[in-house]
PDB file of N, CA and C in Angstrom:
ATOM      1  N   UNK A   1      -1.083 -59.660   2.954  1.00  0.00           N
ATOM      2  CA  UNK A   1      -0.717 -59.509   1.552  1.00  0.00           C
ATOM      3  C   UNK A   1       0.647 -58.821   1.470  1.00  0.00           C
ATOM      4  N   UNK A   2       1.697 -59.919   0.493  1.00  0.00           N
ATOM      5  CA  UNK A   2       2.719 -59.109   0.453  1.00  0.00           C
ATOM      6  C   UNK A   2       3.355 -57.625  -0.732  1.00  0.00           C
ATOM      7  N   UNK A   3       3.852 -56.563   0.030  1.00  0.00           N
ATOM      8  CA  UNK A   3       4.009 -55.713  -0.638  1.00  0.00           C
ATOM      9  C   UNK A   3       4.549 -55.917  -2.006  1.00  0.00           C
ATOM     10  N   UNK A   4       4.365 -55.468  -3.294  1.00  0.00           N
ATOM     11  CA  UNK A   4       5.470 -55.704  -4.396  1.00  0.00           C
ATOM     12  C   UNK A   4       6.070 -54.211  -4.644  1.00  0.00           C
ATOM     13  N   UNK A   5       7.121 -53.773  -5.532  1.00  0.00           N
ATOM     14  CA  UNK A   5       7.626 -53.118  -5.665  1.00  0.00           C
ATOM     15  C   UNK A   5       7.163 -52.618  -7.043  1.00  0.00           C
ATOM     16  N   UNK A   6       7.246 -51.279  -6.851  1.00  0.00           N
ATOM     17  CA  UNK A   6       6.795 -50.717  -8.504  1.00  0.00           C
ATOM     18  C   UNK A   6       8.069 -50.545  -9.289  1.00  0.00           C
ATOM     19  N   UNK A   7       7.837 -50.690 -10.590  1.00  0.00           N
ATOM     20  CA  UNK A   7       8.689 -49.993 -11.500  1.00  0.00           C
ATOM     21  C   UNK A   7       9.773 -49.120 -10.735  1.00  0.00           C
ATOM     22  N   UNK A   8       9.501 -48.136 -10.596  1.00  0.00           N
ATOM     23  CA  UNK A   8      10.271 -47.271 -10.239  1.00  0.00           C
ATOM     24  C   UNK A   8      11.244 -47.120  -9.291  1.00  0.00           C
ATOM     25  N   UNK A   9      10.695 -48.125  -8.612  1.00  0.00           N
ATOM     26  CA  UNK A   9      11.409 -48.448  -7.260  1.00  0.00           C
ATOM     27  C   UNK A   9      12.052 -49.501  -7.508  1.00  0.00           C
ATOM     28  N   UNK A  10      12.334 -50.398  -8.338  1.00  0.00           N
ATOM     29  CA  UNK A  10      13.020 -51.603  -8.982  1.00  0.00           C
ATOM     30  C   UNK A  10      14.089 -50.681  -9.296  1.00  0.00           C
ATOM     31  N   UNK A  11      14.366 -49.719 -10.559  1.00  0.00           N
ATOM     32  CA  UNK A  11      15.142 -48.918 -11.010  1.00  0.00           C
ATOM     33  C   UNK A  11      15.783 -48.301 -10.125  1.00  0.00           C
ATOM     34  N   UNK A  12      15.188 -47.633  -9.372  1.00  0.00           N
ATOM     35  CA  UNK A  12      16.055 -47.116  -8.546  1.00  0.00           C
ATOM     36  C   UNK A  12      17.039 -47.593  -7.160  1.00  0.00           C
ATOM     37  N   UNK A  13      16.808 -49.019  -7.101  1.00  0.00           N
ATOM     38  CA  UNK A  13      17.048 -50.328  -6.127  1.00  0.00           C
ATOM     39  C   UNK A  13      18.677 -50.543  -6.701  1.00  0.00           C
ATOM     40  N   UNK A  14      18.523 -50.627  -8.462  1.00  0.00           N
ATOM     41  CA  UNK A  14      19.561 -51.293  -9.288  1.00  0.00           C
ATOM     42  C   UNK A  14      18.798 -52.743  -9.793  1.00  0.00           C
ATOM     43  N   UNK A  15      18.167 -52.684  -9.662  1.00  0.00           N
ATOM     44  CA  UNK A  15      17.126 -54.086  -9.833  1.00  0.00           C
ATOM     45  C   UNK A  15      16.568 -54.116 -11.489  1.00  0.00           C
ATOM     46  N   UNK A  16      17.474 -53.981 -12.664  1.00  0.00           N
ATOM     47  CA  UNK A  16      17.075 -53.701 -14.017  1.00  0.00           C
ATOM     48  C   UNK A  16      17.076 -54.567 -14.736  1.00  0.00           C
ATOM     49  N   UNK A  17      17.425 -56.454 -14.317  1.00  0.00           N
ATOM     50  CA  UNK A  17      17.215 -57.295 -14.705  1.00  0.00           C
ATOM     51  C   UNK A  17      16.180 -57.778 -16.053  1.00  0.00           C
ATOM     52  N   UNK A  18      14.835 -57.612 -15.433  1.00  0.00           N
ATOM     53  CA  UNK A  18      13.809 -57.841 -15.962  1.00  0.00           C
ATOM     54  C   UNK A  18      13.152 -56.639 -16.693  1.00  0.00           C
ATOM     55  N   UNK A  19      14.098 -55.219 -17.029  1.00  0.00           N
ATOM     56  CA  UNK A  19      14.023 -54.339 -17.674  1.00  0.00           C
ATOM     57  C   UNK A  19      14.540 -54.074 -18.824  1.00  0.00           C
ATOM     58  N   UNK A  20      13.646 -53.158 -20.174  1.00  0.00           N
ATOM     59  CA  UNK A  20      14.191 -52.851 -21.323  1.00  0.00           C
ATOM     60  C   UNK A  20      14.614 -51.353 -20.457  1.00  0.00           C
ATOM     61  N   UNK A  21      15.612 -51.142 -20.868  1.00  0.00           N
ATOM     62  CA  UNK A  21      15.755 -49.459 -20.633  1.00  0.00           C
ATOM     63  C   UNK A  21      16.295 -48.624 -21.860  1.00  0.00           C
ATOM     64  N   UNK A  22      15.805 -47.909 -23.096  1.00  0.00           N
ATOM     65  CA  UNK A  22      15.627 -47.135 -23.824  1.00  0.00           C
ATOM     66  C   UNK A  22      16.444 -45.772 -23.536  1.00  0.00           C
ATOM     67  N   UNK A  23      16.875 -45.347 -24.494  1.00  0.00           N
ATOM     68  CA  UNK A  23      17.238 -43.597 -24.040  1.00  0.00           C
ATOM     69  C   UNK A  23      17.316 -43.369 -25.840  1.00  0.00           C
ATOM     70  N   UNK A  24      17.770 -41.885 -25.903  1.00  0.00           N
ATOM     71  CA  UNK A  24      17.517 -41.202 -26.658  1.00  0.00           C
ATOM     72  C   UNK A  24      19.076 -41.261 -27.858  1.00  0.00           C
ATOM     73  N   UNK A  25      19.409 -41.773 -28.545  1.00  0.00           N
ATOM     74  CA  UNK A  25      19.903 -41.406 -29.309  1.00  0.00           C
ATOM     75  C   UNK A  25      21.025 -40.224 -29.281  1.00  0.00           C
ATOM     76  N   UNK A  26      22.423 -39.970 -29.237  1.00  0.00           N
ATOM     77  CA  UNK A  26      22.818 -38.604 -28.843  1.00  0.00           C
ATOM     78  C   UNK A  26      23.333 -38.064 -30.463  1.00  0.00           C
ATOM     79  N   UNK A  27      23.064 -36.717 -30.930  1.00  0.00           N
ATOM     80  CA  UNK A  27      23.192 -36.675 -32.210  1.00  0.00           C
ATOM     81  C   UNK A  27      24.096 -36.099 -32.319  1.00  0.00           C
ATOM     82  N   UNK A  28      25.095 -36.144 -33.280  1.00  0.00           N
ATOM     83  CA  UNK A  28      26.324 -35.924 -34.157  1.00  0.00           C
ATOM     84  C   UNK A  28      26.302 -34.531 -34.250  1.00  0.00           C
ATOM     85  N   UNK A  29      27.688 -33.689 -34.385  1.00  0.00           N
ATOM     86  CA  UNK A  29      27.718 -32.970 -34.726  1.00  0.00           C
ATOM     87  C   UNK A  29      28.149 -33.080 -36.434  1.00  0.00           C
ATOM     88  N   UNK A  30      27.847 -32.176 -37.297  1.00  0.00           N
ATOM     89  CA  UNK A  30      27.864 -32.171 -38.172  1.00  0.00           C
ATOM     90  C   UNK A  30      28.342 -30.431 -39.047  1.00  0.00           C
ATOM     91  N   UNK A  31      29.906 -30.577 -39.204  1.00  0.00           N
ATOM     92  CA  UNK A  31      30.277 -29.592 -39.990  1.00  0.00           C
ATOM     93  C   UNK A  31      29.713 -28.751 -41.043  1.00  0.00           C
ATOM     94  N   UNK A  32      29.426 -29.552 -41.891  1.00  0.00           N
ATOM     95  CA  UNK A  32      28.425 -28.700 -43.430  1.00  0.00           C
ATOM     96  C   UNK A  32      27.369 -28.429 -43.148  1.00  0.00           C
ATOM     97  N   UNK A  33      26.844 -28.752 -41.877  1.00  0.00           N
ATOM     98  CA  UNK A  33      25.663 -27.998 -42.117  1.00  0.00           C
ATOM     99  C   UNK A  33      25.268 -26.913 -40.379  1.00  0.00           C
ATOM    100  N   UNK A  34      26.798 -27.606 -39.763  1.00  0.00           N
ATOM    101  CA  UNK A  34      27.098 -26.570 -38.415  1.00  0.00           C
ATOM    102  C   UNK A  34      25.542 -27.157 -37.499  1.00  0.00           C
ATOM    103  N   UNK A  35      25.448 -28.299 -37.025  1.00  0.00           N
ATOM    104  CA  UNK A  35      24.479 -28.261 -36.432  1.00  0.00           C
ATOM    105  C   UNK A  35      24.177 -29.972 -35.756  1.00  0.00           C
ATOM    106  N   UNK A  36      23.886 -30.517 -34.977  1.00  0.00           N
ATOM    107  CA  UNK A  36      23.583 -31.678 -34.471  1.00  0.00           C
ATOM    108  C   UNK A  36      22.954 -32.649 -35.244  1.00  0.00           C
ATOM    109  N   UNK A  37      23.118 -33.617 -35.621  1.00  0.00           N
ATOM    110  CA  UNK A  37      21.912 -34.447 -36.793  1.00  0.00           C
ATOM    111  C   UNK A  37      22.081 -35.583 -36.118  1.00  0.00           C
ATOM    112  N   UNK A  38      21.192 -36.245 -36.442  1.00  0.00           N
ATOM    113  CA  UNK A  38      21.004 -38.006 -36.696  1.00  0.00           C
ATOM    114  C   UNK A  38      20.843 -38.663 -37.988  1.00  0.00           C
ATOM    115  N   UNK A  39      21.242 -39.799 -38.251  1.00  0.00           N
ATOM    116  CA  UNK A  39      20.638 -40.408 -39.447  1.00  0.00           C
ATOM    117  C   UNK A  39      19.637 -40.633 -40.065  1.00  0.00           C
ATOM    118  N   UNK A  40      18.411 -40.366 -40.101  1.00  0.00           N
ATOM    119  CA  UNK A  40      17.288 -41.068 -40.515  1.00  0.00           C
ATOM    120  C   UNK A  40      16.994 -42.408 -41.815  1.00  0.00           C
ATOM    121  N   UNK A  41      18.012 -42.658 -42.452  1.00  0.00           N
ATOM    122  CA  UNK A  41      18.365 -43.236 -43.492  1.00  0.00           C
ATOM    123  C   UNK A  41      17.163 -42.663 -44.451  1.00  0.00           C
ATOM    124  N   UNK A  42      16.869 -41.181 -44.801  1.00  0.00           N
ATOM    125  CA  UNK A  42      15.747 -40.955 -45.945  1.00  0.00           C
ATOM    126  C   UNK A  42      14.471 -40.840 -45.404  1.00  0.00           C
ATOM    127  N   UNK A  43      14.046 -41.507 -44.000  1.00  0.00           N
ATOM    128  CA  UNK A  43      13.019 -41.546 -43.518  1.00  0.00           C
ATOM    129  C   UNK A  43      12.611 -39.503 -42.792  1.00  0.00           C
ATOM    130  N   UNK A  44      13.288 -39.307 -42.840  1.00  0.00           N
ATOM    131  CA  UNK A  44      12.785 -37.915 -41.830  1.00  0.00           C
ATOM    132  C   UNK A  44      13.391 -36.553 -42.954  1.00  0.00           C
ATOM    133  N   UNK A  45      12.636 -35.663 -43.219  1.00  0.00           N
ATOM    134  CA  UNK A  45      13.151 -34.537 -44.164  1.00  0.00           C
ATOM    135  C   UNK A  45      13.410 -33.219 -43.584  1.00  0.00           C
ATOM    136  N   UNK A  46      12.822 -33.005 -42.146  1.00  0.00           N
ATOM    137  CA  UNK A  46      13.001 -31.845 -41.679  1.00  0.00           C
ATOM    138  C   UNK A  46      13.714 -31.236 -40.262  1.00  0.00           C
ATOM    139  N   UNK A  47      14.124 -30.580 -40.390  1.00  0.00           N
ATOM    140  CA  UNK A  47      15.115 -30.806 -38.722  1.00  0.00           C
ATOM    141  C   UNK A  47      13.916 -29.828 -37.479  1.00  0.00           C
ATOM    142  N   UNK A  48      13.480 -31.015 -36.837  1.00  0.00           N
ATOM    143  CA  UNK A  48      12.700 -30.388 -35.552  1.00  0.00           C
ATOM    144  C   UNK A  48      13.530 -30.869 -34.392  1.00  0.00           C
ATOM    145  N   UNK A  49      13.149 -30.186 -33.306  1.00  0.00           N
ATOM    146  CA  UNK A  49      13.361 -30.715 -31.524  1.00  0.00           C
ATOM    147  C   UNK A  49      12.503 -32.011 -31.193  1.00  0.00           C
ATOM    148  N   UNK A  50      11.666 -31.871 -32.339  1.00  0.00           N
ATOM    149  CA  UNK A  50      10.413 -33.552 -32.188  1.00  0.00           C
ATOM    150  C   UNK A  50      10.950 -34.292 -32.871  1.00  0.00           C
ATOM    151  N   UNK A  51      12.588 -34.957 -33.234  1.00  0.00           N
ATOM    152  CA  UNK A  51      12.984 -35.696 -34.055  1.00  0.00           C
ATOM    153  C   UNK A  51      13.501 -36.554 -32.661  1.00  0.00           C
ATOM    154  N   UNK A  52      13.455 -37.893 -32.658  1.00  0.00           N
ATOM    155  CA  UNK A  52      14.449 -38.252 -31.770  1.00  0.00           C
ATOM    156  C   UNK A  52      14.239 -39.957 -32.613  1.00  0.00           C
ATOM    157  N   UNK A  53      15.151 -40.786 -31.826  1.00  0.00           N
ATOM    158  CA  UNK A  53      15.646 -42.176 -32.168  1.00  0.00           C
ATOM    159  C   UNK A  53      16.161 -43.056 -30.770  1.00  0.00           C
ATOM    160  N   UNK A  54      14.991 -44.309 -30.512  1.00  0.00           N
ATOM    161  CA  UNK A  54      14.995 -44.718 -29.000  1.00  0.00           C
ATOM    162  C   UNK A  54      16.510 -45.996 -29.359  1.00  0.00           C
ATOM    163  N   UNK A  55      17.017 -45.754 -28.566  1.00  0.00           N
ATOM    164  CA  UNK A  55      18.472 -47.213 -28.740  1.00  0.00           C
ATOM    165  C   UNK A  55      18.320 -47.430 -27.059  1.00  0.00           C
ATOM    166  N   UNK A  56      19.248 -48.913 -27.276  1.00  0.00           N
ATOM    167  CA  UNK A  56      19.286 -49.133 -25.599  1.00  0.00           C
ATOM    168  C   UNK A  56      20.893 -49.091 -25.562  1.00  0.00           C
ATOM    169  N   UNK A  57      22.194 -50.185 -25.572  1.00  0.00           N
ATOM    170  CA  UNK A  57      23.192 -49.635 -25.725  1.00  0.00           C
ATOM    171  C   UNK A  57      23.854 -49.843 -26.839  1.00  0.00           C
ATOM    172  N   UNK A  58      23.525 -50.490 -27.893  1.00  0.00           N
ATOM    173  CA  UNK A  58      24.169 -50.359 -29.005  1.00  0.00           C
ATOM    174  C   UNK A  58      23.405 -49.634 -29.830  1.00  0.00           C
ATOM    175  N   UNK A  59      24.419 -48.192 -30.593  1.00  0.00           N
ATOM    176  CA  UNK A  59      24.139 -47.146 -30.772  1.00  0.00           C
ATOM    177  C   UNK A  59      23.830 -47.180 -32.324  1.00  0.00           C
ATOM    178  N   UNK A  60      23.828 -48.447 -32.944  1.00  0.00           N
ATOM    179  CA  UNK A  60      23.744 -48.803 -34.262  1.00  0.00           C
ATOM    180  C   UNK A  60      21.946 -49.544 -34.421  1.00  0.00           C
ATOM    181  N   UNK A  61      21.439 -49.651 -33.257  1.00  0.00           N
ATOM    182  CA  UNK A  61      20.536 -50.843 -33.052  1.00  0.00           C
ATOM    183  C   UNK A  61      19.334 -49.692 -32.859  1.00  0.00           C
ATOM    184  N   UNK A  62      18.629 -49.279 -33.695  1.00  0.00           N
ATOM    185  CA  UNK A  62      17.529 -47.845 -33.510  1.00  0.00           C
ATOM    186  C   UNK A  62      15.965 -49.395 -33.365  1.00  0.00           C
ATOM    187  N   UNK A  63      15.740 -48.766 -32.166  1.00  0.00           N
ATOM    188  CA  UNK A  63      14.224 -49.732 -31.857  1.00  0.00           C
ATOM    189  C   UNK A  63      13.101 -48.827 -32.464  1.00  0.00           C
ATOM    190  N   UNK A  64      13.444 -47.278 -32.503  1.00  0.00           N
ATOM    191  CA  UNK A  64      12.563 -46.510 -32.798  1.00  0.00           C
ATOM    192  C   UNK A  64      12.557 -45.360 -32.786  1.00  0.00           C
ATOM    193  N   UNK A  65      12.261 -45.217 -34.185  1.00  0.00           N
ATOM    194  CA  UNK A  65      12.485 -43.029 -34.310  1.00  0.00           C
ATOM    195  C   UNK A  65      11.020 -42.436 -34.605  1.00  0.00           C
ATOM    196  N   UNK A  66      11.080 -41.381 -34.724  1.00  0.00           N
ATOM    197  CA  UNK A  66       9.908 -40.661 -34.973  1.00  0.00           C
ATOM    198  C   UNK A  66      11.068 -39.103 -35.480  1.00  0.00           C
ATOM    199  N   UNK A  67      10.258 -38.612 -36.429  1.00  0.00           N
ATOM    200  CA  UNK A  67      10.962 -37.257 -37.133  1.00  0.00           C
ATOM    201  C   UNK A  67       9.800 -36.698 -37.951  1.00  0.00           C
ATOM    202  N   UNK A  68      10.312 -35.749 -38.060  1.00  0.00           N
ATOM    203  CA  UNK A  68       9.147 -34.616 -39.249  1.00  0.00           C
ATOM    204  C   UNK A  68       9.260 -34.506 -40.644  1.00  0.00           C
ATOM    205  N   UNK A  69       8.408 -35.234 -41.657  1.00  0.00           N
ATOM    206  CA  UNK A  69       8.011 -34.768 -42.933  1.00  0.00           C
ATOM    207  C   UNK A  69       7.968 -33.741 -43.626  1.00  0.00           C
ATOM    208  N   UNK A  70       6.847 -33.184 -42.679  1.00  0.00           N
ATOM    209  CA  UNK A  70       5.872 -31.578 -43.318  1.00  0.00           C
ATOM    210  C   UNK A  70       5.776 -30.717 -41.844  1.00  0.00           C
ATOM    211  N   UNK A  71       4.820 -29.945 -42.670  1.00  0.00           N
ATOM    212  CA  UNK A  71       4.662 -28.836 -41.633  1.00  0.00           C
ATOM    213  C   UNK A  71       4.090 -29.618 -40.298  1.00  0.00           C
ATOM    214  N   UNK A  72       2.906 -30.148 -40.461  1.00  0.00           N
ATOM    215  CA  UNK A  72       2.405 -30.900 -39.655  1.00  0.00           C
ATOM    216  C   UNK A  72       1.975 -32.515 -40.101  1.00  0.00           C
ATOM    217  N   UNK A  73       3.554 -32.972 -40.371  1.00  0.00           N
ATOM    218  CA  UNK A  73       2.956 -35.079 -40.979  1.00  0.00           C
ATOM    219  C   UNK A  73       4.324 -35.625 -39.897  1.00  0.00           C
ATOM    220  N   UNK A  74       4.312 -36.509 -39.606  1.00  0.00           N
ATOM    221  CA  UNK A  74       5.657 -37.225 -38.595  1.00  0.00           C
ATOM    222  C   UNK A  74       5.550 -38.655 -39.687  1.00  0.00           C
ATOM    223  N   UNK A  75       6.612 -38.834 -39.550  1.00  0.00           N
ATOM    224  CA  UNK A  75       7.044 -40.433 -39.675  1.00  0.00           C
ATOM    225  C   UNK A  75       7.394 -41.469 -38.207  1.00  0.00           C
ATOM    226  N   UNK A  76       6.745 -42.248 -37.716  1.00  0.00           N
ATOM    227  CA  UNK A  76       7.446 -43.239 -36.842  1.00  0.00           C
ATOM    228  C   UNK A  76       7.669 -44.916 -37.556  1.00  0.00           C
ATOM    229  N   UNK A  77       8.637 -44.985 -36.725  1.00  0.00           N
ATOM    230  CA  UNK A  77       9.033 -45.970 -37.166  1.00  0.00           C
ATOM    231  C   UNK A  77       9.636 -47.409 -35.874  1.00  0.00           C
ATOM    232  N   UNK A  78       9.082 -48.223 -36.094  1.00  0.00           N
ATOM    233  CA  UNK A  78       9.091 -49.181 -34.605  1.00  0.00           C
ATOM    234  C   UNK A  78       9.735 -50.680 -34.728  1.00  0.00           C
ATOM    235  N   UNK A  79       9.955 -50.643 -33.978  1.00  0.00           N
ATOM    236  CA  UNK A  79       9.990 -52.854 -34.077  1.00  0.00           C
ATOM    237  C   UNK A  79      10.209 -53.251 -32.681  1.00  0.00           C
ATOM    238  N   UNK A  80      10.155 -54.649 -32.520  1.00  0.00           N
ATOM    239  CA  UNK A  80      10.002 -55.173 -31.395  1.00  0.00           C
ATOM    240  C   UNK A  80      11.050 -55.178 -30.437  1.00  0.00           C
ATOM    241  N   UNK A  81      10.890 -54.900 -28.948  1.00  0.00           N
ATOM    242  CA  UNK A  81       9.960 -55.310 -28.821  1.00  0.00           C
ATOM    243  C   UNK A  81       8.793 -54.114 -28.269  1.00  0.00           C
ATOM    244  N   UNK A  82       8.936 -52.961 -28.988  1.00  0.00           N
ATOM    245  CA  UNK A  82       8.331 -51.890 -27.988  1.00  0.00           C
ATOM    246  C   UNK A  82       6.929 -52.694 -29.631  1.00  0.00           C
ATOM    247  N   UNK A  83       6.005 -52.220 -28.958  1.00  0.00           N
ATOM    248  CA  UNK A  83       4.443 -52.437 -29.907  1.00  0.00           C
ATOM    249  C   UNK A  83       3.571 -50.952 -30.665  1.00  0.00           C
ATOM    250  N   UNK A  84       3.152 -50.969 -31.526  1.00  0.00           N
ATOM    251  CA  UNK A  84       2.783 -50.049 -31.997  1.00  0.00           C
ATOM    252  C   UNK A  84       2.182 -48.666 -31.082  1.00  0.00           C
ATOM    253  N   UNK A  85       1.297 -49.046 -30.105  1.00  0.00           N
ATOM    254  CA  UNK A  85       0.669 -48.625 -29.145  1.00  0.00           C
ATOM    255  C   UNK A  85       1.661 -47.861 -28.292  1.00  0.00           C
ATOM    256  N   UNK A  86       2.243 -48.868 -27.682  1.00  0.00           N
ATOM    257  CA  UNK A  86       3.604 -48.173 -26.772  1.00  0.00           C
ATOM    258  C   UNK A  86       4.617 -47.294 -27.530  1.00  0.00           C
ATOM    259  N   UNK A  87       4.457 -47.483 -28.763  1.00  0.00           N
ATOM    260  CA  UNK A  87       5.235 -46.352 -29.839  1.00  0.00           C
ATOM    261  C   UNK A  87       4.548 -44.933 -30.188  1.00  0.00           C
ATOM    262  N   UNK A  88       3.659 -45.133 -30.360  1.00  0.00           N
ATOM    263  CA  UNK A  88       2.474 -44.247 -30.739  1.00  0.00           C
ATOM    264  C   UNK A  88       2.253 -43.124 -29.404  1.00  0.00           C
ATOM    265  N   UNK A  89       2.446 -44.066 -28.347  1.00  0.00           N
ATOM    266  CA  UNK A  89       1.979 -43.128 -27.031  1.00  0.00           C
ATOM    267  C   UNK A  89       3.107 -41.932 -26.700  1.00  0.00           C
ATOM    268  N   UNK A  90       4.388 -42.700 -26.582  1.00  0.00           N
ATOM    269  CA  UNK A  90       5.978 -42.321 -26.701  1.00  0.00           C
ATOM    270  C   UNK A  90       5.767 -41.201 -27.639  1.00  0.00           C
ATOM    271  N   UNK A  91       5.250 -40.880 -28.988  1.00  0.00           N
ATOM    272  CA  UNK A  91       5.244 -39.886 -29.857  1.00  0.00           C
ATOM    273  C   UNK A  91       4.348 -39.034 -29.095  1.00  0.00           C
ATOM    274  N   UNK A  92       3.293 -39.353 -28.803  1.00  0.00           N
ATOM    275  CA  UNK A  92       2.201 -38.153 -28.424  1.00  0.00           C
ATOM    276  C   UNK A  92       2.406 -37.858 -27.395  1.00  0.00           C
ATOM    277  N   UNK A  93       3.084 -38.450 -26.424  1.00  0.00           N
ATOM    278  CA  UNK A  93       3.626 -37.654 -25.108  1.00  0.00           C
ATOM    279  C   UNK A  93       5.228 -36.966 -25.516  1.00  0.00           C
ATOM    280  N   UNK A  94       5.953 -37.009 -26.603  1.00  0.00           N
ATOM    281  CA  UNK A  94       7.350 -36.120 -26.851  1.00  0.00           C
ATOM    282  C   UNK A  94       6.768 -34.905 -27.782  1.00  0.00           C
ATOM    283  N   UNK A  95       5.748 -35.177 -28.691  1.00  0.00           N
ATOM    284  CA  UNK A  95       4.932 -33.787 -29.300  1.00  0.00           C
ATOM    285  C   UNK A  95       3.828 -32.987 -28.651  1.00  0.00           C
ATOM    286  N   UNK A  96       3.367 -33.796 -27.258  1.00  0.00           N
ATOM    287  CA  UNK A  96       2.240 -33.038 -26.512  1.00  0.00           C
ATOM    288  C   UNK A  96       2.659 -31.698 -25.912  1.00  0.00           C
ATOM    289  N   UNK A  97       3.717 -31.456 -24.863  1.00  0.00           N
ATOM    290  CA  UNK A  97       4.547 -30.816 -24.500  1.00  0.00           C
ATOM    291  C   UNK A  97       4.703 -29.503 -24.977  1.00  0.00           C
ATOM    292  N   UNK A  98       5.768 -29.978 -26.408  1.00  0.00           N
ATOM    293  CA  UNK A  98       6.175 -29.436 -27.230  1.00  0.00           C
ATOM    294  C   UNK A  98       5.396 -27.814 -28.391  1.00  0.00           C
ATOM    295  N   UNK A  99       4.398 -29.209 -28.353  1.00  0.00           N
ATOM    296  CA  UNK A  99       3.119 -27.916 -29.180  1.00  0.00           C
ATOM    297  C   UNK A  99       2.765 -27.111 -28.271  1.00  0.00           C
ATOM    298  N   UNK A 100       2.534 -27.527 -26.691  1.00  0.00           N
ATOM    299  CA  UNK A 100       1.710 -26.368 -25.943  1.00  0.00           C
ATOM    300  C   UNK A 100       3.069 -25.016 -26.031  1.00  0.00           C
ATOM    301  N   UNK A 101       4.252 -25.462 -25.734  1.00  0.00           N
ATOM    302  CA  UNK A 101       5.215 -24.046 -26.323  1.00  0.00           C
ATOM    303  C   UNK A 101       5.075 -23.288 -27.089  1.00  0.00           C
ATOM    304  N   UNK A 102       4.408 -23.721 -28.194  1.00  0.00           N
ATOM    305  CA  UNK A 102       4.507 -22.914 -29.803  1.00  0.00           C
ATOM    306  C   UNK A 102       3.890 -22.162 -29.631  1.00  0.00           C
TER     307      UNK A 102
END
């Protein structure tokens, strides 16, 4: 049986062909209010460290954000081709972390 290669080892080969690769959004600095932001276009009201926005390289092209409402409500927000599930998980593993700090 022949060996296959995992994920990880594809990536790290240079082998990213048949890969989406995602990163984080880098946020603006912003004078008036002295502090880093992103856009949310209205969607996000509160400034947390649990705010982020997934792009791959065009920095206009948001596949998917997640940001804070309330004390404790999030907004996410998704489209294809990541799936609700794979969005959902992405949130609860960037707020899992996070809360055990608090």
């Amino acid at each position: 049986m022949e060996k296959q290669d995992t994920l990880i080892e594809k990536y790290k080969e240079g082998k990213k062909e048949m890969m989406l690769i995602f990163h984080n959004k880098e946020p603006k600095w912003n004078e008036t209010v002295q502090a880093y932001v992103l856009n949310f276009n209205g969607r996000v009201d509160q400034a947390s460290v649990k705010n982020f926005q997934l792009i791959m390289s065009d920095e206009n092209y948001i596949f998917m954000q997640f940001g804070k409402v309330a004390k404790n409500d999030f907004n996410m927000d998704v489209q294809w081709p990541l799936s609700i599930f794979q969005a959902f998980s992405i949130c609860l593993s960037s707020i899992d972390k996070k809360y055990g700090c608090e």
